[in-house]
N, C-alpha and C. Protein backbone atom coordinates (compact mmCIF):
# COMPACT_ATOMS: atom_id res chain seq x y z
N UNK A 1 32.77 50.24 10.15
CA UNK A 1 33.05 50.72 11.48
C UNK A 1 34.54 50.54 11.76
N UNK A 2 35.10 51.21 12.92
CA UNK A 2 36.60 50.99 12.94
C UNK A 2 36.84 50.39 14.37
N UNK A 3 37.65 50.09 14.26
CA UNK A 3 37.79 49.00 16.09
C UNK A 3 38.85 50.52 16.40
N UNK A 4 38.19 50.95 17.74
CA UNK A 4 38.83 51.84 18.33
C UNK A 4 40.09 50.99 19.43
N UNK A 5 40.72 50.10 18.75
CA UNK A 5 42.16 49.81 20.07
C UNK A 5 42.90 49.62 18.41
N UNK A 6 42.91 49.00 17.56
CA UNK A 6 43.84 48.85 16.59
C UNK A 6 43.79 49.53 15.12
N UNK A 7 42.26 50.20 15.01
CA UNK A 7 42.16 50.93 13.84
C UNK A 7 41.93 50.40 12.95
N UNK A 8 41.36 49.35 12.58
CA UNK A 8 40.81 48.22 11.55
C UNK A 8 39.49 48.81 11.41
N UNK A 9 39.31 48.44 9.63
CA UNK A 9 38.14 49.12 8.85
C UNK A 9 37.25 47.44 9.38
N UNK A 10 36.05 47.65 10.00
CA UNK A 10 35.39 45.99 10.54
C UNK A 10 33.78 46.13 10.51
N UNK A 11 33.53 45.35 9.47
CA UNK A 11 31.58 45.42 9.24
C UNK A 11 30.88 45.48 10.89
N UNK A 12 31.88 44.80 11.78
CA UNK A 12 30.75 45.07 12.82
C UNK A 12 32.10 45.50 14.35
N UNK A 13 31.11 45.97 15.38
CA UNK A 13 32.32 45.53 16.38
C UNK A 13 31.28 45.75 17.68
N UNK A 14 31.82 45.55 18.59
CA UNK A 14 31.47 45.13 19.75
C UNK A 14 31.82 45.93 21.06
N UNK A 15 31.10 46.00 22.30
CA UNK A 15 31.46 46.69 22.92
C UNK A 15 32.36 46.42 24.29
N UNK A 16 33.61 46.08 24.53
CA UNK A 16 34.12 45.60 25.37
C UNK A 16 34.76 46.59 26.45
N UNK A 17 34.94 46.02 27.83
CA UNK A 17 35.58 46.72 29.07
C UNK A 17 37.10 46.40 28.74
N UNK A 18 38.11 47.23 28.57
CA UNK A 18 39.37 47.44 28.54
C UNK A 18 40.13 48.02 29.74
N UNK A 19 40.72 47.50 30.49
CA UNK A 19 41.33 48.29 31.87
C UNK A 19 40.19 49.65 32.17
N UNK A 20 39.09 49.49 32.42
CA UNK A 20 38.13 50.21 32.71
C UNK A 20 37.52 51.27 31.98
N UNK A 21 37.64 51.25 30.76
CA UNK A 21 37.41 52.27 29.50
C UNK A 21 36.80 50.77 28.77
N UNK A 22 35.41 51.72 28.37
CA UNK A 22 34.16 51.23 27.23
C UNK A 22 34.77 51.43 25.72
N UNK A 23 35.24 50.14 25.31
CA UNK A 23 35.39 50.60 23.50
C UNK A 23 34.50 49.52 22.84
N UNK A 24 34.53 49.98 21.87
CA UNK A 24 33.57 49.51 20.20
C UNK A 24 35.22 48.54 19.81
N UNK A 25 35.37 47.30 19.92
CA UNK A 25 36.63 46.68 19.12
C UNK A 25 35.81 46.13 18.67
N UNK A 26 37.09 45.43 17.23
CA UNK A 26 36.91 44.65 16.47
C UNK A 26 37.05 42.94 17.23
N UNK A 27 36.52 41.92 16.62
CA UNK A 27 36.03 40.53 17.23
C UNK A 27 37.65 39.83 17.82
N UNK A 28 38.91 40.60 16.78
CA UNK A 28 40.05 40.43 17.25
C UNK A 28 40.45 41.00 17.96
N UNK A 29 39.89 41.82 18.53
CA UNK A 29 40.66 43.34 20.06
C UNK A 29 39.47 42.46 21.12
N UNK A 30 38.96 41.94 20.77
CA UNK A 30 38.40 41.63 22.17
C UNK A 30 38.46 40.98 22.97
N UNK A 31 39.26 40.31 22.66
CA UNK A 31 40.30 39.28 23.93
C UNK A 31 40.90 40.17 25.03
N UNK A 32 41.25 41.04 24.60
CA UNK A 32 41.84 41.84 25.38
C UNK A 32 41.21 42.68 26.63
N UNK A 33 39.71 42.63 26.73
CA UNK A 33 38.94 43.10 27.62
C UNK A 33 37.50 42.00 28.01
N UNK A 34 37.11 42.11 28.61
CA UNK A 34 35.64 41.92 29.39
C UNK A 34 33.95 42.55 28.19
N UNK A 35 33.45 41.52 28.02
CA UNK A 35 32.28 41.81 27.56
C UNK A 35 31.48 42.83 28.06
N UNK A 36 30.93 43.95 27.52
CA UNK A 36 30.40 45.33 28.44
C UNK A 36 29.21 44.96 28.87
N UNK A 37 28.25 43.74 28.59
CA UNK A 37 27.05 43.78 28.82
C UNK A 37 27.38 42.47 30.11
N UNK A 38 28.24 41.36 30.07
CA UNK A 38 28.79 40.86 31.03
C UNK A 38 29.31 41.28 32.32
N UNK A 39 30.06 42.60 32.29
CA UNK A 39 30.65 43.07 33.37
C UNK A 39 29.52 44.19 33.63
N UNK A 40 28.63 44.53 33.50
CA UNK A 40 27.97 45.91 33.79
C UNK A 40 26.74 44.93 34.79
N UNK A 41 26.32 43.40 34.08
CA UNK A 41 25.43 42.65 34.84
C UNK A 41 25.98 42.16 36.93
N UNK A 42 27.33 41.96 36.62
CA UNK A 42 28.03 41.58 37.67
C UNK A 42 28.15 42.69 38.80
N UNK A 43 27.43 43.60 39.00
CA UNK A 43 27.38 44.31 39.45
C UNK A 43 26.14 44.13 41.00
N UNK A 44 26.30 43.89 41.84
CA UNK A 44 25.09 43.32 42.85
C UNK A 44 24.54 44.15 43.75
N UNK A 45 23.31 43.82 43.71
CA UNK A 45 22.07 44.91 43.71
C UNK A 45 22.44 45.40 45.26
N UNK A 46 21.84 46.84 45.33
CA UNK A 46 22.22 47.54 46.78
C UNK A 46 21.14 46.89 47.54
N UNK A 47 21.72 46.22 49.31
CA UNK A 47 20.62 45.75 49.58
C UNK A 47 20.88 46.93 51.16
N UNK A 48 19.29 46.62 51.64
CA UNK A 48 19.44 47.80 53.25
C UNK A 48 20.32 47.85 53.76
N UNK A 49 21.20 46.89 53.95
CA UNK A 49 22.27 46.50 55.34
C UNK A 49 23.27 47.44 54.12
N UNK A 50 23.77 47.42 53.02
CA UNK A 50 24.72 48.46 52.68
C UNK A 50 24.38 49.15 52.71
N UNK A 51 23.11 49.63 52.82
CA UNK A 51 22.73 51.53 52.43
C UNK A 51 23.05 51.60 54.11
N UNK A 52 22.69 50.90 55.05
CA UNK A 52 23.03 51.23 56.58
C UNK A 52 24.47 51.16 57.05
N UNK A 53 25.21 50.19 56.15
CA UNK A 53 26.49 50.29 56.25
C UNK A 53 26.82 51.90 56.17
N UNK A 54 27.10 52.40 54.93
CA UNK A 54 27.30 53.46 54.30
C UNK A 54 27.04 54.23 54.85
N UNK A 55 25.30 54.61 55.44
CA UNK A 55 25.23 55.56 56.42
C UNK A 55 26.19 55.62 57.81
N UNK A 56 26.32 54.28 58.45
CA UNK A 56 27.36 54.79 59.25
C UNK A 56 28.54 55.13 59.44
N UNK A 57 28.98 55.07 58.24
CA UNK A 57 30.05 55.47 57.73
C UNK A 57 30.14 56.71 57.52
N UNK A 58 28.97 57.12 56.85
CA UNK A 58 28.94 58.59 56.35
C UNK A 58 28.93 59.35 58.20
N UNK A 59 27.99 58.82 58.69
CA UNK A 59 27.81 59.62 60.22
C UNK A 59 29.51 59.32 60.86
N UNK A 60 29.99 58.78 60.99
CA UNK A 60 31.08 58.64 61.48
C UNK A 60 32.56 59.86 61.14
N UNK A 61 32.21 59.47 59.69
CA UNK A 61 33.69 60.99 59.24
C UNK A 61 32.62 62.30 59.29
N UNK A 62 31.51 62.77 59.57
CA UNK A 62 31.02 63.77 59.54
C UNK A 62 30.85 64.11 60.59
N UNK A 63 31.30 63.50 61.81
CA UNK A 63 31.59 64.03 62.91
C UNK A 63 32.43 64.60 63.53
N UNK A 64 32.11 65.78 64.19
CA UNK A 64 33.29 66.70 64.56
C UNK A 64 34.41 66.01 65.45
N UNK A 65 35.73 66.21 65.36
CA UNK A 65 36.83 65.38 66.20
C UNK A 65 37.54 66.71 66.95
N UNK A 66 37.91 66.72 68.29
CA UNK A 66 38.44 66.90 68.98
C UNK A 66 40.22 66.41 69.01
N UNK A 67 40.73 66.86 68.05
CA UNK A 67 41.69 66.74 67.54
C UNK A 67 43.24 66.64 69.09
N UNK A 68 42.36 67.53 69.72
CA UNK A 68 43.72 67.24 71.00
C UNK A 68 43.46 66.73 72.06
N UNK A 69 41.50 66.40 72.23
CA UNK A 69 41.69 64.99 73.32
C UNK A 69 42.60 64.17 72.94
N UNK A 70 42.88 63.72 74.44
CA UNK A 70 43.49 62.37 74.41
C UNK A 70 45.09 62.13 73.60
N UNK A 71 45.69 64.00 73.25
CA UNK A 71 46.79 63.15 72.18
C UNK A 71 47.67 63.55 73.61
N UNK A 72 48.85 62.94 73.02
CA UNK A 72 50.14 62.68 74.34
C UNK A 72 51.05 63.48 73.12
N UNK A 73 52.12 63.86 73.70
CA UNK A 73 53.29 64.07 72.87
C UNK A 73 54.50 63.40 73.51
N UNK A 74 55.90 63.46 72.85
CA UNK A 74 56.91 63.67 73.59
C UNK A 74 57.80 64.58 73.38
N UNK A 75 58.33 65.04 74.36
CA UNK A 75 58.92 66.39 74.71
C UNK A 75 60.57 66.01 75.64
N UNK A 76 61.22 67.13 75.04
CA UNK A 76 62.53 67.28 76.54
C UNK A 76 62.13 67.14 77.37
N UNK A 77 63.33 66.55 78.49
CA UNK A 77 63.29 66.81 79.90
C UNK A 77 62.98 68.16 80.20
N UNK A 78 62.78 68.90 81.09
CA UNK A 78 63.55 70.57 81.39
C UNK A 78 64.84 70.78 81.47
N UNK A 79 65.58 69.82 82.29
CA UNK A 79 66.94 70.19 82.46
C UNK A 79 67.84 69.67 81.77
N UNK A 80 67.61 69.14 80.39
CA UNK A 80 68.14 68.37 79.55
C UNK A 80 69.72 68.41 79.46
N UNK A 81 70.26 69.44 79.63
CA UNK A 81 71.75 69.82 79.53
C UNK A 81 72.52 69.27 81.29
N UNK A 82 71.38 69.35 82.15
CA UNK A 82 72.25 69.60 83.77
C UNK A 82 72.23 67.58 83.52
N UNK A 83 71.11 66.90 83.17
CA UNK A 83 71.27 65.59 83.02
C UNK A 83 71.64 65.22 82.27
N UNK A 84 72.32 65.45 81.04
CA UNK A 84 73.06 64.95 80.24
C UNK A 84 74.65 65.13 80.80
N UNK A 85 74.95 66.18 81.63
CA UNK A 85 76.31 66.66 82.12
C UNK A 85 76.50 65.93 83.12
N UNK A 86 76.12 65.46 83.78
CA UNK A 86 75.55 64.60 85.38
C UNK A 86 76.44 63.07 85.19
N UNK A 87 75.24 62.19 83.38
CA UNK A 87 75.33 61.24 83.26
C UNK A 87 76.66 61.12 82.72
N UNK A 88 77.36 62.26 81.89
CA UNK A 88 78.77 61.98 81.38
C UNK A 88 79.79 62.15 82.41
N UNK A 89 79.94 63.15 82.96
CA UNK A 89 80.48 62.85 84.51
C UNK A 89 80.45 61.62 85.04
N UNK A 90 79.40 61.21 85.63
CA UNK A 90 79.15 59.27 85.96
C UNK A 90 80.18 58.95 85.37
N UNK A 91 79.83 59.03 84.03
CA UNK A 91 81.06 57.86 83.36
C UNK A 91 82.51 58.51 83.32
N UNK A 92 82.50 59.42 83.71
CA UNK A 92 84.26 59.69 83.73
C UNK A 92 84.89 60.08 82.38
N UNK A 93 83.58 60.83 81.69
CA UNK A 93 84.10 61.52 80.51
C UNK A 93 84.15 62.60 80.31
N UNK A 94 85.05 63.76 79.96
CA UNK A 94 84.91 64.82 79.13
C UNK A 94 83.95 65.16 78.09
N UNK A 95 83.65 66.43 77.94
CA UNK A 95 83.21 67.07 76.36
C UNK A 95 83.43 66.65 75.26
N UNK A 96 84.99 66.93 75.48
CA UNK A 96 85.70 66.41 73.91
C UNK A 96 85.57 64.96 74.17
N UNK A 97 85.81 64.14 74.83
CA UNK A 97 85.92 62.63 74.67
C UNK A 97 84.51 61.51 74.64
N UNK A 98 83.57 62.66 75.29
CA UNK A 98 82.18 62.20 74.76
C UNK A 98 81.48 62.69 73.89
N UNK A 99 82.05 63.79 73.18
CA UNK A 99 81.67 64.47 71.37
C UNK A 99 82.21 63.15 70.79
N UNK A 100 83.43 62.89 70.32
CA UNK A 100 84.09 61.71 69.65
C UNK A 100 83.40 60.50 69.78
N UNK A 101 82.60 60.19 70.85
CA UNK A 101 82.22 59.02 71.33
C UNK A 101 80.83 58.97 70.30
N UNK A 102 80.21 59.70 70.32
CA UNK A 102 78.62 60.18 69.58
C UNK A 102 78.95 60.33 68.20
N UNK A 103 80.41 61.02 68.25
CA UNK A 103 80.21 61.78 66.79
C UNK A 103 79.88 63.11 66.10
N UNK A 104 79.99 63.55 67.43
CA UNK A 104 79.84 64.59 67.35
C UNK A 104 80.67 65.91 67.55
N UNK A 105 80.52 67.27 67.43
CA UNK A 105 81.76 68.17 67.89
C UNK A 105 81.10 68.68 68.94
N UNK A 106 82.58 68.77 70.11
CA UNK A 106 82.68 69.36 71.40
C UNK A 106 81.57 70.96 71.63
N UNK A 107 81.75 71.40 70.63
CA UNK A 107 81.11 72.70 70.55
C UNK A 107 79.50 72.46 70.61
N UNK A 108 78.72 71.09 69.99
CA UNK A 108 77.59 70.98 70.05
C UNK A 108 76.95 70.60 71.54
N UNK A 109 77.89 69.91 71.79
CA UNK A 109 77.99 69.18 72.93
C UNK A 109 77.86 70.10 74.50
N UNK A 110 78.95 70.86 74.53
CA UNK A 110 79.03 72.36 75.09
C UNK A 110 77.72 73.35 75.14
N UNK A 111 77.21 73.28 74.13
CA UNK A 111 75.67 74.33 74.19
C UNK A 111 74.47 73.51 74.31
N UNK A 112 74.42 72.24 74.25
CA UNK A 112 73.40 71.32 74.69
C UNK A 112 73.41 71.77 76.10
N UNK A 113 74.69 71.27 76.98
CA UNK A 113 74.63 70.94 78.01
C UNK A 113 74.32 72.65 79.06
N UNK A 114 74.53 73.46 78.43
CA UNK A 114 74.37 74.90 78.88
C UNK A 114 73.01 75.33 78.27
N UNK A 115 72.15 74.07 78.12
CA UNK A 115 70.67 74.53 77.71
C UNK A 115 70.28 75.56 76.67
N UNK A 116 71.73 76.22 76.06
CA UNK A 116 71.27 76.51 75.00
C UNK A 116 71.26 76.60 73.74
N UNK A 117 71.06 75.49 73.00
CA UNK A 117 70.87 74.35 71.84
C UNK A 117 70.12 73.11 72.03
N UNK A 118 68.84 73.14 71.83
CA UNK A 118 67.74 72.18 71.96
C UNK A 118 68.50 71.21 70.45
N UNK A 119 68.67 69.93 71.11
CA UNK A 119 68.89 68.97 69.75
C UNK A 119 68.13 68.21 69.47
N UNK A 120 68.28 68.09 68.23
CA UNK A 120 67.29 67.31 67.31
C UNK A 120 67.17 65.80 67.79
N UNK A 121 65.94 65.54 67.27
CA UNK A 121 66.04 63.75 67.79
C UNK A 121 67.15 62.96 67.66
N UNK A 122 67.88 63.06 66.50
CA UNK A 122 68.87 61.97 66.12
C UNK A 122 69.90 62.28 67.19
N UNK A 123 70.01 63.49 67.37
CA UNK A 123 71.50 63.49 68.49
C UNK A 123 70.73 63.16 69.89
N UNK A 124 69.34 63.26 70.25
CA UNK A 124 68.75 62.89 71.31
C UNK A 124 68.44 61.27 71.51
N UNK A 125 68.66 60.72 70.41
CA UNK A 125 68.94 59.18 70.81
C UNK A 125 70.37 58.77 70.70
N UNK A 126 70.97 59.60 70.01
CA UNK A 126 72.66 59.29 70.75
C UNK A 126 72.87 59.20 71.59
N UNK A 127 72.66 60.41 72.24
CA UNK A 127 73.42 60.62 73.82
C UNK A 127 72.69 59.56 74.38
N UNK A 128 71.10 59.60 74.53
CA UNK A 128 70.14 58.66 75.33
C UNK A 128 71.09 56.96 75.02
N UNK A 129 71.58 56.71 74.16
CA UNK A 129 72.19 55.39 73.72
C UNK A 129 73.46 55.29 74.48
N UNK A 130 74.40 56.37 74.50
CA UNK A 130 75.56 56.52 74.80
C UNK A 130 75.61 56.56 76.33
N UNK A 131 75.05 57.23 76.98
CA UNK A 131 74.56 57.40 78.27
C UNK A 131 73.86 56.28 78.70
N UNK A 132 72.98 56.41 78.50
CA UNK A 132 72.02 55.07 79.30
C UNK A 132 70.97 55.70 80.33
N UNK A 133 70.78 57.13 79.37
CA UNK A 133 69.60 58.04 80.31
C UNK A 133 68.11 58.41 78.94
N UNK A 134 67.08 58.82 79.75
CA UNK A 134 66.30 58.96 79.06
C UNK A 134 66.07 60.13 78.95
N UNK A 135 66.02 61.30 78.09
CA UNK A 135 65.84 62.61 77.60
C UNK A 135 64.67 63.29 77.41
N UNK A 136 63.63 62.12 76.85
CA UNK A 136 62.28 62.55 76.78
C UNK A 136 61.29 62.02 77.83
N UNK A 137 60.41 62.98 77.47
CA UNK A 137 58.90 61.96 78.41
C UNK A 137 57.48 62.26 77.61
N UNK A 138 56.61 61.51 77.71
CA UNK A 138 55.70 61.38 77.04
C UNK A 138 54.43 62.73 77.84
N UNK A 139 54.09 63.50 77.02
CA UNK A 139 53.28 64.58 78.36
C UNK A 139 51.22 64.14 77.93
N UNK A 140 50.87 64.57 78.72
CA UNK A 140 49.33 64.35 78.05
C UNK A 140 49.34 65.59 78.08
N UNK A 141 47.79 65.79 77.01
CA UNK A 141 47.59 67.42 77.53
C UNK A 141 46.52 67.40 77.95
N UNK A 142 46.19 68.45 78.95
CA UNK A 142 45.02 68.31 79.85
C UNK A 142 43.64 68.64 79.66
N UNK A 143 42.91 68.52 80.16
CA UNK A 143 41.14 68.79 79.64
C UNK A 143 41.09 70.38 80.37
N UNK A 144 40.86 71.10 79.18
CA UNK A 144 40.45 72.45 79.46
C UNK A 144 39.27 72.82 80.72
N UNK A 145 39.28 72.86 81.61
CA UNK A 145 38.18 72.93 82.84
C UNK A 145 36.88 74.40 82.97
N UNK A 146 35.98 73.87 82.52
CA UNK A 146 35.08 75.08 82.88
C UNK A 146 34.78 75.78 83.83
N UNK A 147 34.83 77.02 84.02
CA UNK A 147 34.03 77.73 84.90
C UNK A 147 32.85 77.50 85.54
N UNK A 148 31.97 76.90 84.47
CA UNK A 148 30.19 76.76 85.19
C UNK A 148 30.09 75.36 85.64
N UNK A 149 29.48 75.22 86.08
CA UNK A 149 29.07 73.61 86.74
C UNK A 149 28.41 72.76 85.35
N UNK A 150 29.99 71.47 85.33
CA UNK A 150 29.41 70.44 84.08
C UNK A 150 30.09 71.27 82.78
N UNK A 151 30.75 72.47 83.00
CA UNK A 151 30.78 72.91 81.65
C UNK A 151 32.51 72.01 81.09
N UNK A 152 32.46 71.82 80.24
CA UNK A 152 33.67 71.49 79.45
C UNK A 152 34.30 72.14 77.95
N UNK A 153 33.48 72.78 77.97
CA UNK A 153 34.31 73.89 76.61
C UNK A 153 34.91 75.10 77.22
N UNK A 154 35.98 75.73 76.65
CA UNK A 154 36.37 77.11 76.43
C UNK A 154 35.38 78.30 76.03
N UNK A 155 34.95 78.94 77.63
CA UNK A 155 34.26 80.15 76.87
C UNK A 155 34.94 81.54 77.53
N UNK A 156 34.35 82.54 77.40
CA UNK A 156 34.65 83.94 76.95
C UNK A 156 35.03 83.95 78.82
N UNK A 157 34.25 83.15 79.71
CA UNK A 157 34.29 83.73 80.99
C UNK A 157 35.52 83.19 81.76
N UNK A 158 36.19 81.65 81.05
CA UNK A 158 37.29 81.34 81.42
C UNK A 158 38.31 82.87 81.33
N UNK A 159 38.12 83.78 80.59
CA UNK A 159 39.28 84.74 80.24
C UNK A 159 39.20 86.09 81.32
N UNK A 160 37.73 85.82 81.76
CA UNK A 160 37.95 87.32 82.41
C UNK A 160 37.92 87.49 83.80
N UNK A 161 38.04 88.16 84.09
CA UNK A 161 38.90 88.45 85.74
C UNK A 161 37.58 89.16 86.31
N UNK A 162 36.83 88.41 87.52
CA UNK A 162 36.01 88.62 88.25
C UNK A 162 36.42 89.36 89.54
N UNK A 163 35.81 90.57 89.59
CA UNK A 163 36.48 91.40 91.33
C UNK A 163 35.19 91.56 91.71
């Protein structure tokens, strides 16, 4: 017979657990793994309370989720540019001298504040840092409201226009 880890010609060999692969080694490769009839015994019997575990487990991810109850986001102000222009004023700064201050160029700075250039987070915790104003707010989103009495889903009659 041949020990399948080192390739030795071996009158007998054995069946050992190797990093989770079943081989036939020789009596010298088998240090290297777990006895197969040892580790296959260690295995402990399924009792009710896991099969009930499991089931509620299984019932749990097989339930449908409502993916946008309850989520919040955060979002811009609306007037993100008139309060960012407001708070640098306060401080008695310019465009150019509060671009330099951030790190930024006057030109970015300029179309923020004229609302039109939505900036990315990183320059939205600059200014928010530099300033000492807050830019975002956290929004919920709201529960879709039924038409019928008790109803709470989206149906066909929310859409249509009753005369």
């Amino acid at each position: 017979m041949i020990c399948e880890m080192c390739g030795k010609e071996v009158p007998q060999t054995r069946p050992v657990i190797v990093e989770g692969s079943r081989l036939n080694v020789c009596p010298g490769c088998s240090r290297f793994g777990e006895d197969y009839r040892a580790s296959s015994s260690k295995g402990a019997p399924v009792t009710q309370s896991v099969i009930e575990e499991r089931l509620e487990k299984r019932e749990r991810r097989m339930k449908s989720k409502d993916i946008y109850a309850g989520s919040a986001s955060v979002e811009l102000v609306d007037d993100y540019g008139g309060v960012i222009r407001a708070a640098r004023e306060a401080k008695g700064m310019d465009q150019e001298q509060f671009a330099a201050s951030i790190l930024e160029k006057k030109g970015i700075i300029a179309k923020i504040e004229s609302n039109s250039l939505i900036p990315d987070d990183k320059i939205i915790k600059k200014i928010e840092k530099a300033l000492g104003i807050k830019l975002t707010e956290t929004v919920q989103s709201g529960a879709v409201v039924g038409s019928g009495a008790g109803s709470k889903r989206m149906t066909l009659a929310n859409f249509i226009r009753k005369e």
